[in-house]
Protein backbone atom coordinates (compact mmCIF):
# COMPACT_ATOMS: atom_id res chain seq x y z
CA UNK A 1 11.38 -6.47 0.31
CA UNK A 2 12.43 -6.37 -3.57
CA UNK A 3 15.99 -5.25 -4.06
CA UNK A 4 14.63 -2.68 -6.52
CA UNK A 5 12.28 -0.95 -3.75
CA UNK A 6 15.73 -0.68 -1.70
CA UNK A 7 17.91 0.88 -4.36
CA UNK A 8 15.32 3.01 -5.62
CA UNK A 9 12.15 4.19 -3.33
CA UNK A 10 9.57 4.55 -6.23
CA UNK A 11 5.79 4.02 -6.46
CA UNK A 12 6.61 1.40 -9.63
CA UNK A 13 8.36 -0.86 -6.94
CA UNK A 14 5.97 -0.41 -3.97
CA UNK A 15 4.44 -3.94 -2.38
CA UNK A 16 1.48 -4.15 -0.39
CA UNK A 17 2.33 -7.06 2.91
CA UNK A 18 -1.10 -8.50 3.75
CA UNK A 19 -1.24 -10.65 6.88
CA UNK A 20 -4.48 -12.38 8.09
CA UNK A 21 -5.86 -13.88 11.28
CA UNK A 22 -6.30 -17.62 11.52
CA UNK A 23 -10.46 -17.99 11.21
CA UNK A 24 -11.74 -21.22 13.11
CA UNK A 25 -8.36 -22.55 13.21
CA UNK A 26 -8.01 -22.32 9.13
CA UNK A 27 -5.26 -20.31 7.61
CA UNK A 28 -6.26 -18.55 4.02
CA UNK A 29 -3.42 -20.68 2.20
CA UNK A 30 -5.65 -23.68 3.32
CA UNK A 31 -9.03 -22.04 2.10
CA UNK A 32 -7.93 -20.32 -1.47
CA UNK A 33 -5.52 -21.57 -3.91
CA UNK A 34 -2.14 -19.11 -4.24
CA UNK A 35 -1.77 -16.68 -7.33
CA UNK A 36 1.72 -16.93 -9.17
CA UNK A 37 2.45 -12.96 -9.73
CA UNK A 38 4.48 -12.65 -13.23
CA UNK A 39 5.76 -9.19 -14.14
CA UNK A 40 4.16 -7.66 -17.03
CA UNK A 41 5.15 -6.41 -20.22
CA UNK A 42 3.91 -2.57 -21.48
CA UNK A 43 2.12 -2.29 -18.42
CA UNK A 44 3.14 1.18 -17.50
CA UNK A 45 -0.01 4.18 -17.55
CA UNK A 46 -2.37 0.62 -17.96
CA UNK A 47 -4.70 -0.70 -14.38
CA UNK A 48 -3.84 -4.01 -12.97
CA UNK A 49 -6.23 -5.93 -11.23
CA UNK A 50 -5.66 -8.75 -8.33
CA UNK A 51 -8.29 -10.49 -6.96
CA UNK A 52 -8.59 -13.38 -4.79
């Protein structure tokens, strides 16, 4: 969990913990390629999108 959701409990720090089944024996990190988060600038009031 990010220090910053610790110290401060707010919606702007929430994270979202996905985890996923094996299917046929095949883990998602060997089917899709992983997505480097960065943190945005003047993001605040604006909609982010993540899809995968």
């Amino acid at each position: 969990m990010p220090q910053q959701n610790m110290d401060h409990n707010e919606d702007q720090y929430d994270i979202a913990i996905i985890a996923l089944k094996l299917h046929n024996g095949v883990s998602i990190g060997q089917v899709v390629k992983p997505i480097q988060l960065q943190p945005l600038a003047n993001s605040k009031g604006k909609e982010v999108e993540i899809t995968g």
